[in-house]
Protein backbone atom coordinates (compact mmCIF):
# COMPACT_ATOMS: atom_id res chain seq x y z
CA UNK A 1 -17.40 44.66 -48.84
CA UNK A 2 -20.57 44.84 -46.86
CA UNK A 3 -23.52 43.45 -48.55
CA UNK A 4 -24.90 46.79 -49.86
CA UNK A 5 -21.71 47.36 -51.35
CA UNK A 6 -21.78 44.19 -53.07
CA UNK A 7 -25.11 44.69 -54.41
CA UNK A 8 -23.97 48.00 -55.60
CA UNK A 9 -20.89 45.96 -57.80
CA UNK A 10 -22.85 42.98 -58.81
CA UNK A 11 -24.99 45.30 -60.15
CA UNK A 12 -22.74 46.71 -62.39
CA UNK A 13 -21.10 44.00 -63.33
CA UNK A 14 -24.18 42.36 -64.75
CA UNK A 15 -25.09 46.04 -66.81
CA UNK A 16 -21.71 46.29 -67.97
CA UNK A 17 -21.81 42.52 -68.90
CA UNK A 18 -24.83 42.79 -71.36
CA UNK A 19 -23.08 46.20 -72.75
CA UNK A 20 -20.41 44.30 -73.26
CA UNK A 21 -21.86 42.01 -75.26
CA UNK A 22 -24.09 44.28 -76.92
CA UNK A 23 -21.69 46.88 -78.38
CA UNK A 24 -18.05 44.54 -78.43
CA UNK A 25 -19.82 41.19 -79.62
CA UNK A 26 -17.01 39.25 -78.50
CA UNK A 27 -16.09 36.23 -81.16
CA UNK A 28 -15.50 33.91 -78.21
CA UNK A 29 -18.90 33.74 -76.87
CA UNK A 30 -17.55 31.13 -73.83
CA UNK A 31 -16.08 34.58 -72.75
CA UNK A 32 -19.50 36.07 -71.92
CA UNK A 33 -20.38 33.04 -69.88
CA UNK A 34 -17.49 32.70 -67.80
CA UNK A 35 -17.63 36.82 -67.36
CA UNK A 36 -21.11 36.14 -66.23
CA UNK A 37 -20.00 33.54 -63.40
CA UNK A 38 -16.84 35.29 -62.64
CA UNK A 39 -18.87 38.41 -61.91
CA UNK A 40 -21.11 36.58 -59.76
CA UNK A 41 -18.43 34.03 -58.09
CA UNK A 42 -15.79 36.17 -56.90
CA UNK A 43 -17.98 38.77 -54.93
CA UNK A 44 -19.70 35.96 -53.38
CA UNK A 45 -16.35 33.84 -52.71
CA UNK A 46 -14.86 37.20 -50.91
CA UNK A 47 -18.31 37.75 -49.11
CA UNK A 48 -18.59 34.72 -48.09
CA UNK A 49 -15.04 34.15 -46.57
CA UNK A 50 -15.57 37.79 -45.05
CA UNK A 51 -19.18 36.42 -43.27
CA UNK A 52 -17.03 33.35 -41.51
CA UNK A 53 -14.35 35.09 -39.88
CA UNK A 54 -11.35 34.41 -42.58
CA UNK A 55 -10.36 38.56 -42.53
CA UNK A 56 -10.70 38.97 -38.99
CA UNK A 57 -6.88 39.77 -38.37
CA UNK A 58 -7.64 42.69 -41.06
CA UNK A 59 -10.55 44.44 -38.61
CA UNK A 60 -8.47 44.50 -35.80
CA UNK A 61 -5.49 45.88 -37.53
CA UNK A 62 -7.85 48.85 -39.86
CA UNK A 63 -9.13 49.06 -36.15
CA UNK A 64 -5.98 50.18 -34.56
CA UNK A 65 -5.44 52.55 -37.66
CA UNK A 66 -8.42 54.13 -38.17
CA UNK A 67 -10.39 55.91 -35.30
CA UNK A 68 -13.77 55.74 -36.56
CA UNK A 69 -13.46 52.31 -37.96
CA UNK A 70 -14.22 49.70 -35.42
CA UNK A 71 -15.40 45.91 -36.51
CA UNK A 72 -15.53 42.61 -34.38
CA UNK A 73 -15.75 40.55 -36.76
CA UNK A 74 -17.03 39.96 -40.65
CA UNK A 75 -20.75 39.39 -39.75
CA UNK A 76 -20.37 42.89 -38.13
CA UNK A 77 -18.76 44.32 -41.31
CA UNK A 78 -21.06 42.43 -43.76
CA UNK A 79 -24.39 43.84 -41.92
CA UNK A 80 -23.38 46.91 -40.13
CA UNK A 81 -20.29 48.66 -42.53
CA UNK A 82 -20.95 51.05 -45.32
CA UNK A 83 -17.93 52.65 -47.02
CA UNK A 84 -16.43 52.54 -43.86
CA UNK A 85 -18.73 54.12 -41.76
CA UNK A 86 -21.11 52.50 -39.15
CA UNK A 87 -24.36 52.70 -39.97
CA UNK A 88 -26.90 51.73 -37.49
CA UNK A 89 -26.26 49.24 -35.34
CA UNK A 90 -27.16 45.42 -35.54
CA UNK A 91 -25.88 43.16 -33.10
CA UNK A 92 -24.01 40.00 -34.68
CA UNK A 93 -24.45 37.94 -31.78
CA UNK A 94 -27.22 36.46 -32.51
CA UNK A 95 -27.43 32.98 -34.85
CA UNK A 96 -30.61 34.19 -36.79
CA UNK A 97 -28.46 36.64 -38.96
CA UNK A 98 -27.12 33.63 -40.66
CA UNK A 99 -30.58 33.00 -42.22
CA UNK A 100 -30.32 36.58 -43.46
CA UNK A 101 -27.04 36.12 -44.85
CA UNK A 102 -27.92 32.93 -46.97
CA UNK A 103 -30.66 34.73 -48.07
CA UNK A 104 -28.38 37.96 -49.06
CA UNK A 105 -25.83 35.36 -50.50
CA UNK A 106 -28.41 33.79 -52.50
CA UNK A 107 -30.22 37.10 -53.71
CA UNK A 108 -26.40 37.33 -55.52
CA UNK A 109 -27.67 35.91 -58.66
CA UNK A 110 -30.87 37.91 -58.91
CA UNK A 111 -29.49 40.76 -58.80
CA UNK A 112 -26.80 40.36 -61.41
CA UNK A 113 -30.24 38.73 -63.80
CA UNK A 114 -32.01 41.82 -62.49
CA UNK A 115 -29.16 44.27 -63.83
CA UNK A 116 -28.32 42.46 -66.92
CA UNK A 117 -32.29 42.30 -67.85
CA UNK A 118 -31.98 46.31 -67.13
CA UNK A 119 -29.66 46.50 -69.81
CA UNK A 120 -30.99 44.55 -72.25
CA UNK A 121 -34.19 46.91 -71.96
CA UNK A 122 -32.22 50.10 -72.10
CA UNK A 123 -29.97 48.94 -74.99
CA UNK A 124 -31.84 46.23 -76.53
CA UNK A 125 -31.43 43.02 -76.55
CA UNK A 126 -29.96 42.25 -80.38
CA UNK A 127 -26.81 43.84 -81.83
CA UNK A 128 -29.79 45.90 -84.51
CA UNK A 129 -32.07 46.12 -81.83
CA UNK A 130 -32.06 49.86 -79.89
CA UNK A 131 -33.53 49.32 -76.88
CA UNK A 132 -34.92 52.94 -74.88
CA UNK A 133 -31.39 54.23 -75.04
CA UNK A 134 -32.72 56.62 -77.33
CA UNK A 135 -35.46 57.84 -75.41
CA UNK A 136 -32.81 59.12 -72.54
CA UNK A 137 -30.61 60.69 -75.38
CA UNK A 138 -30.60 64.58 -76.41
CA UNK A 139 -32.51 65.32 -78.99
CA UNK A 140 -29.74 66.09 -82.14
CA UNK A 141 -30.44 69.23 -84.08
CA UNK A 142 -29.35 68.90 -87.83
CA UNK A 143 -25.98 70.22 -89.38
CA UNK A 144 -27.53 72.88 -91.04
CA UNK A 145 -30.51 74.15 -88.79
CA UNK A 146 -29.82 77.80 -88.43
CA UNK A 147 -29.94 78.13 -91.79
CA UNK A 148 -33.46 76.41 -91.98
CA UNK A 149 -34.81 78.66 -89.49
CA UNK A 150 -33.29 81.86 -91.17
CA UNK A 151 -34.99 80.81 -93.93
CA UNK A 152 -38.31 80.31 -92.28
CA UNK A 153 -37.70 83.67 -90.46
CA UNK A 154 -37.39 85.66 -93.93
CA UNK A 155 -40.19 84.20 -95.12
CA UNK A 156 -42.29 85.09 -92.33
CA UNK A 157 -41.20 88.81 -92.39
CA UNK A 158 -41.82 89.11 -96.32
């Protein structure tokens, strides 16, 4: 996973983890917390081992399979690999990238608050509570409104 990637994930992780809460209410509430770390832990733990070189066997062997796919190393496919495609071109060479990393790494955690926060608006923040949900829903129409507006429509011709 590049870091955009991750972003994208983390993201969801921390909507579906207030959702989750929200609409399941779990009776073990040490399960939210741990889902919580988990979601933020692992992504960074893979990330991380990615950044220093620990899958580098794996870019020279998707290298050899895939034409279009060609990575050095895993600062190359952390900062220049989306979905598998190059885009742009930064060179990795250089040892100020892994200021820019820590600071991507670190940004791990706001992101999942920033997501989770996001859901709490949208579906609010209580199990009663409704959040704006229902300003993004269609607007329901009652069982029995044709016959209300036949009625209204008679009425108006008499």
């Amino acid at each position: 996973m590049g870091f955009i990637e991750s972003y994208i994930i983390i993201f969801f992780l921390g909507f579906s983890c207030h959702f989750f809460v929200k609409n399941k209410r779990p009776a073990n509430k040490e399960l939210v917390a741990w889902w919580s770390a988990l979601s933020i832990l692992i992504p960074l733990l893979i990330d991380v081992l990615i950044y220093v070189g620990a899958f580098n066997w794996l870019w020279n062997a998707l290298s050899n399979a895939i034409p279009w796919y060609s990575v050095e190393n895993g600062k190359d496919f952390m900062f220049n690999i989306f979905l598998g495609f190059r885009i742009g071109n930064i060179p990795t060479d250089s040892s100020g990238l892994n200021a820019i990393a820590t600071v991507f790494f670190l940004s791990y955690t706001a992101w999942f608050v920033f997501a989770k926060d996001g859901s709490r608006m949208l579906y609010g923040q209580k199990a009663y509570q409704e959040g704006y949900w229902w300003a993004l829903s269609p607007i329901r129409k009652p069982k029995d409104w044709k016959e209300e507006a036949n009625k209204k429509i008679r009425k108006s011709e008499k």
